[in-house]
C-alpha atoms as a PDB file:
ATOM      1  CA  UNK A   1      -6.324  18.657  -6.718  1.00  0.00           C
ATOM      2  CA  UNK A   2      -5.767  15.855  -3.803  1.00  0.00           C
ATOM      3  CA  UNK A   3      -2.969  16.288  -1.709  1.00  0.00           C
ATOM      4  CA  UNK A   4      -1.217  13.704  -0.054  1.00  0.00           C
ATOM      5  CA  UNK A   5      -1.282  13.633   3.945  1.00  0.00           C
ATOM      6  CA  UNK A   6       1.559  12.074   5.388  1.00  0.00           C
ATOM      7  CA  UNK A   7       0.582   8.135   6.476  1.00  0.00           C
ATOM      8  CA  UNK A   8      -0.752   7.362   9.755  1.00  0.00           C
ATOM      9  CA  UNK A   9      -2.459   4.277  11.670  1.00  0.00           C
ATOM     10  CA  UNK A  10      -5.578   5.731  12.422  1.00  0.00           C
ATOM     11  CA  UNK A  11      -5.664   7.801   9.111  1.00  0.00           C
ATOM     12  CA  UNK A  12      -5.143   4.730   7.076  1.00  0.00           C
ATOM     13  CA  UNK A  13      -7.551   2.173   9.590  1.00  0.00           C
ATOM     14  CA  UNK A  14     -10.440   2.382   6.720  1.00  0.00           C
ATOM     15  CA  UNK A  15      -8.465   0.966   4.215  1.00  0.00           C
ATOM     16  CA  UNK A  16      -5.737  -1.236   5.488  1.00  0.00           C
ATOM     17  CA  UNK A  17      -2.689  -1.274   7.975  1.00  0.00           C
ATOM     18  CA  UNK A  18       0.156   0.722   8.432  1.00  0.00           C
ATOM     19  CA  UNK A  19       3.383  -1.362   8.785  1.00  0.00           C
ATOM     20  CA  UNK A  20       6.096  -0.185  10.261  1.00  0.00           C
ATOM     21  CA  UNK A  21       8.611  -0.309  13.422  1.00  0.00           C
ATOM     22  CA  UNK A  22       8.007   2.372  15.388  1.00  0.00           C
ATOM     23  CA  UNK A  23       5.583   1.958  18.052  1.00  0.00           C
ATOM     24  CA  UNK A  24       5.104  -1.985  17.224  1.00  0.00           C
ATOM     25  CA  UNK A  25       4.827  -4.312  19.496  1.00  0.00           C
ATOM     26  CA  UNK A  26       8.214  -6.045  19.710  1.00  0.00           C
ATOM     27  CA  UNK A  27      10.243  -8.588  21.486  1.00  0.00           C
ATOM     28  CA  UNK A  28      14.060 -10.096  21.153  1.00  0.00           C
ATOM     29  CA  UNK A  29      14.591 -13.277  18.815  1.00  0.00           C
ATOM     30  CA  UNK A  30      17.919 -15.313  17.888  1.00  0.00           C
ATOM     31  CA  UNK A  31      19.289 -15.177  21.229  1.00  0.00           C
ATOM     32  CA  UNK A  32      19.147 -11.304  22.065  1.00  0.00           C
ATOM     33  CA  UNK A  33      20.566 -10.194  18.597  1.00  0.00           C
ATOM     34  CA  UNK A  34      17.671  -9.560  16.762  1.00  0.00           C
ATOM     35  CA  UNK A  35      14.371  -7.738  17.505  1.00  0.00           C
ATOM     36  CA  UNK A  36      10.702  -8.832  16.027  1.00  0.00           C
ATOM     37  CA  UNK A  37       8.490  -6.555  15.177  1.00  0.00           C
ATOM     38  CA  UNK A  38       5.198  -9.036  15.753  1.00  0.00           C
ATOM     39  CA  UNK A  39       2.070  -9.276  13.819  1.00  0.00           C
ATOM     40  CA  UNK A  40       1.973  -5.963  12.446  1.00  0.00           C
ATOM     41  CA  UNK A  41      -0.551  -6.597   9.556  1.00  0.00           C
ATOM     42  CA  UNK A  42      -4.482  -8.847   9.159  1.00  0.00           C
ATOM     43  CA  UNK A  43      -3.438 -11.046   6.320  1.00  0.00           C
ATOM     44  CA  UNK A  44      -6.542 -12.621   4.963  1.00  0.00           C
ATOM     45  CA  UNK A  45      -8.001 -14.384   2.018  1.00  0.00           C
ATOM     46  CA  UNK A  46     -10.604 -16.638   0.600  1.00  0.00           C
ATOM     47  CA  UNK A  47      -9.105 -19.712  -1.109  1.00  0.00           C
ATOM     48  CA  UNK A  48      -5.915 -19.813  -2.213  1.00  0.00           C
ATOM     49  CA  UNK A  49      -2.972 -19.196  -0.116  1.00  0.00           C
ATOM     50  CA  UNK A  50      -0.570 -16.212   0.927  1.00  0.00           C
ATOM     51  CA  UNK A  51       2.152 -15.637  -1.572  1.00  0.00           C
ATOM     52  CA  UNK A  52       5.576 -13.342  -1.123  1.00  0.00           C
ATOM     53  CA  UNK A  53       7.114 -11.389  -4.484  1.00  0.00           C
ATOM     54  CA  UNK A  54       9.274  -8.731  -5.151  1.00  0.00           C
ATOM     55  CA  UNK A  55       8.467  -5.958  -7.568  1.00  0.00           C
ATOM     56  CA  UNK A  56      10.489  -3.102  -9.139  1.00  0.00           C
ATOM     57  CA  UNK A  57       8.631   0.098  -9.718  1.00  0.00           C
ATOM     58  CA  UNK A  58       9.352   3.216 -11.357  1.00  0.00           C
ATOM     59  CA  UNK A  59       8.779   6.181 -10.612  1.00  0.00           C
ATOM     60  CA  UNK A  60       5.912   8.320 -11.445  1.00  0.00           C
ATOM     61  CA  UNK A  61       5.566  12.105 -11.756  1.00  0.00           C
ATOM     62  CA  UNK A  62       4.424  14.405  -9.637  1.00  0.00           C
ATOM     63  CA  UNK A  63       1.743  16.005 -10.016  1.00  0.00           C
ATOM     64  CA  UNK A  64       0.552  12.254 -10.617  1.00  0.00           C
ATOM     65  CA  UNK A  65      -2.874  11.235 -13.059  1.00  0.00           C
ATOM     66  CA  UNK A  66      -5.004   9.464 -11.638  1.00  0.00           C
ATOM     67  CA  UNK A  67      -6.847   7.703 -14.442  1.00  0.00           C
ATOM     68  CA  UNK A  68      -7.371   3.570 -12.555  1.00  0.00           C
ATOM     69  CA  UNK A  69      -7.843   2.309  -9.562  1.00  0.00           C
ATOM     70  CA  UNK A  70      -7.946  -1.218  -8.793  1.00  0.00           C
ATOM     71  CA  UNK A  71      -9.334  -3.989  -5.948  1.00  0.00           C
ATOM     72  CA  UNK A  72      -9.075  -7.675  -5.415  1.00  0.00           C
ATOM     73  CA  UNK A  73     -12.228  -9.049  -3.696  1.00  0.00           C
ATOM     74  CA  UNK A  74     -10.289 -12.678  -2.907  1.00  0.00           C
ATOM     75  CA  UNK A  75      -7.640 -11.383  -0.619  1.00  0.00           C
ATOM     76  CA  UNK A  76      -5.501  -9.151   1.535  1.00  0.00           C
ATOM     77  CA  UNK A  77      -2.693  -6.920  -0.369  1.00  0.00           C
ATOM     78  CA  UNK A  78       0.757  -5.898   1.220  1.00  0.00           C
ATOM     79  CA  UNK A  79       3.173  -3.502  -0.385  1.00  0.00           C
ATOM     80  CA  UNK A  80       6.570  -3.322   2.362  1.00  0.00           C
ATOM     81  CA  UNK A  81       9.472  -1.207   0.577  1.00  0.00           C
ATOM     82  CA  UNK A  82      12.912  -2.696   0.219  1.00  0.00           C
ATOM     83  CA  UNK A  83      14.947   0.902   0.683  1.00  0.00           C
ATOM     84  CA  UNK A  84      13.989   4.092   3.131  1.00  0.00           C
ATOM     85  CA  UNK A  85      12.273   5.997  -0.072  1.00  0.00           C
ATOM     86  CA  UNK A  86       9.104   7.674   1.094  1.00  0.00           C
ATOM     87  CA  UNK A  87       6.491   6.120  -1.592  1.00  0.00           C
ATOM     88  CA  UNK A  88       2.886   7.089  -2.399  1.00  0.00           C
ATOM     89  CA  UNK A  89      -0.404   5.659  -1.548  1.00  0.00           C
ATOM     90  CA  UNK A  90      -3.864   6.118  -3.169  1.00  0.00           C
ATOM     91  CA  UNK A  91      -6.970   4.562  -1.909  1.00  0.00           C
ATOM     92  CA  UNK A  92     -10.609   5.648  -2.570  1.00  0.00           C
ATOM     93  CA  UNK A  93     -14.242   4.249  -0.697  1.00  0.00           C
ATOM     94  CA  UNK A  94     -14.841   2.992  -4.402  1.00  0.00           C
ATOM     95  CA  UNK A  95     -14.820   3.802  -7.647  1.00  0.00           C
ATOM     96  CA  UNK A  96     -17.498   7.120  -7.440  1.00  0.00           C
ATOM     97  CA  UNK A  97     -15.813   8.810  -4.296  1.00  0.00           C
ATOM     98  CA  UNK A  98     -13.555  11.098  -4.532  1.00  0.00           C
ATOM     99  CA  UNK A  99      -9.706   9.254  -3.926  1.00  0.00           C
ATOM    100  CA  UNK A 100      -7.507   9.498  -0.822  1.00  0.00           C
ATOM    101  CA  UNK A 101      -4.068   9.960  -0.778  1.00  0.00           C
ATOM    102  CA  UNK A 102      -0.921   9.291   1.700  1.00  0.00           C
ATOM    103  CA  UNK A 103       2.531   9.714   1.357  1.00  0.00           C
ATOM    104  CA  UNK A 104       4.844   7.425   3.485  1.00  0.00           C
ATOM    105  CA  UNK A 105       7.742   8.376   5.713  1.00  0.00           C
ATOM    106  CA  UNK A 106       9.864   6.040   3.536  1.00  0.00           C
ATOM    107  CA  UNK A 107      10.075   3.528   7.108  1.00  0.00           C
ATOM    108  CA  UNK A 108       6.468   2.348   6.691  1.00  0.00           C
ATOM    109  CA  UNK A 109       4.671   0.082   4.513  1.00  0.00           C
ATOM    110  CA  UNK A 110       0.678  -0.453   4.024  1.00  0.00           C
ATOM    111  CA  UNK A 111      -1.600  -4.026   3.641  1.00  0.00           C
ATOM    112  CA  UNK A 112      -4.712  -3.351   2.063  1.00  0.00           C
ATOM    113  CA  UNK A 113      -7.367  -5.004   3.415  1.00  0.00           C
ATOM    114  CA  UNK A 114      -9.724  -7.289   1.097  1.00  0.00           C
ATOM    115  CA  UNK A 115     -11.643  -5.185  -1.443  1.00  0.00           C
ATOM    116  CA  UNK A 116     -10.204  -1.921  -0.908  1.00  0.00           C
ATOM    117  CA  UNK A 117     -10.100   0.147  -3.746  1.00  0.00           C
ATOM    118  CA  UNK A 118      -6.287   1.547  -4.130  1.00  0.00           C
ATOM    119  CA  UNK A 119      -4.306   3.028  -6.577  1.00  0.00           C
ATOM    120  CA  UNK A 120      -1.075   1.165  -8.244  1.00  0.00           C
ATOM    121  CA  UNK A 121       2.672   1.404  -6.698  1.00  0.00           C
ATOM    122  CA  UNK A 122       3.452   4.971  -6.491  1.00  0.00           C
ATOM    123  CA  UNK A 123       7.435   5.397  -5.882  1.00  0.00           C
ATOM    124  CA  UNK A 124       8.043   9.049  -5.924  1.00  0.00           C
ATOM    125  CA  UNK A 125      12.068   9.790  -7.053  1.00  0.00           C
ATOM    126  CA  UNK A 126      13.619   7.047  -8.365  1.00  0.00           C
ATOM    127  CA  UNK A 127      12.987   3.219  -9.389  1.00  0.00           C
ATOM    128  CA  UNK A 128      11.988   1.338  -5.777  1.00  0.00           C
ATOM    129  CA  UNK A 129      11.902  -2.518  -4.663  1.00  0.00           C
ATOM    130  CA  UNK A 130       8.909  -3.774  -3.057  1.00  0.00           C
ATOM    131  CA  UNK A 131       8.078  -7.158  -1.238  1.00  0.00           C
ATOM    132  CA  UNK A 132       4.345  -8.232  -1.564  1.00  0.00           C
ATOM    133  CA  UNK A 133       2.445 -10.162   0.411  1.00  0.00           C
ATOM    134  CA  UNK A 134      -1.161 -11.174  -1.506  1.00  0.00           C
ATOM    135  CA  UNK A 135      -3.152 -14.400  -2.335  1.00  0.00           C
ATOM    136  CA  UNK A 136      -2.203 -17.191  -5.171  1.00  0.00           C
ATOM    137  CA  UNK A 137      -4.917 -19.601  -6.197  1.00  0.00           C
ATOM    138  CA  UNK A 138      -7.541 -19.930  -8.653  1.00  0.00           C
ATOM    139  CA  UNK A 139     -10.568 -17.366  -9.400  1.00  0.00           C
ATOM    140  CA  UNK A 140      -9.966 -13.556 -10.543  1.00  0.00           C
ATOM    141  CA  UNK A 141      -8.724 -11.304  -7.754  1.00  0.00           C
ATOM    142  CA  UNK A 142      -8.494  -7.916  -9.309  1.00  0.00           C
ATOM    143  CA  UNK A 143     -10.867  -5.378 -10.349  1.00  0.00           C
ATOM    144  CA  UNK A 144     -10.389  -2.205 -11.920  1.00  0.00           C
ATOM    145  CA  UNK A 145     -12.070   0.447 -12.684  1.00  0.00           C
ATOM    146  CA  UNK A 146     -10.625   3.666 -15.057  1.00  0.00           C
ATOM    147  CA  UNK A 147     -11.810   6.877 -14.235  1.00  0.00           C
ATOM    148  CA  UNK A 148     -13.701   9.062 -16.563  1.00  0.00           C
ATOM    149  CA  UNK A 149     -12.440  12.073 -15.539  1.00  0.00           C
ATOM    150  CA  UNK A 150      -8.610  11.717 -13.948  1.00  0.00           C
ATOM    151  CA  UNK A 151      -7.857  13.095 -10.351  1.00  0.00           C
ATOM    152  CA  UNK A 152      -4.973  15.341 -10.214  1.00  0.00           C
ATOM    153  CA  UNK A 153      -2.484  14.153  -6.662  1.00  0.00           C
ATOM    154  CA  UNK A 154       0.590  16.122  -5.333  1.00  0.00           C
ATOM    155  CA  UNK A 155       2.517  15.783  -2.440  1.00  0.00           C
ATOM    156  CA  UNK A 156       3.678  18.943  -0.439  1.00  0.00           C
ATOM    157  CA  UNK A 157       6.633  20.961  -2.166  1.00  0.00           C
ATOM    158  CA  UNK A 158       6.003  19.156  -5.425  1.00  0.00           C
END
């Protein structure tokens, strides 16, 4: 069984980055009323271009089966949530290590950096919004690979 350890920085440094306020480097925009939260993520991808969507997830349940994981080899991935719901995060060093999971403070978002192999949206109580970040263009840009055996992931007091 894989239990989830609450998302940090340097936990998550491997596999992506953490987004999130607190502790960002920030300055004031739009004439004092509004602060920026700068550069907070390593967008990146190889043709193409950066793209923004929404999603709508539902929720899975806990303890969650693992059966897929998936990559995409052409660009960067980020996941930001709309609402304050913690939401949970898979990753794994490929498809024959043993996965890695993260559960978010429900303030933070993660960008998966190129080729990382991650798990699907995760929200944990109820349907959840997501903006997305990733690369448009030509040429496949997702992999996935279906375990043979599923992992088995909880989160504490599940």
């Amino acid at each position: 069984m894989i239990i989830a350890k609450p998302l940090t920085a340097a936990g998550f440094a491997a596999y992506g980055d953490v987004i999130e306020a607190a502790g960002a480097p920030s300055f004031m925009i739009n004439a004092g009323k509004c602060t920026r939260f700068h550069d907070l993520a390593r967008m990146d991808c190889d043709g193409g271009r950066m793209g923004i969507s929404l999603a709508h997830a539902m929720p899975c349940e806990m303890p969650l089966t693992l059966t897929m994981i998936e990559r995409h080899p052409l660009g960067s991935q980020m996941f930001m949530p709309l609402n304050d719901a913690p939401f949970l995060v898979v990753v794994s060093d490929g498809p024959s290590a043993t996965p890695r999971a993260f559960l978010t403070n429900g303030a933070q978002g993660v960008n998966y950096h190129r080729g990382t192999w991650h798990g699907v949206l995760t929200p944990l109580f109820a349907p959840q919004s997501f903006l997305i970040v990733d690369r448009i263009g030509a040429g496949s840009n997702v992999q996935e690979h279906f375990f043979q055996t599923p992992f088995r992931i909880t989160i504490p007091d599940a």
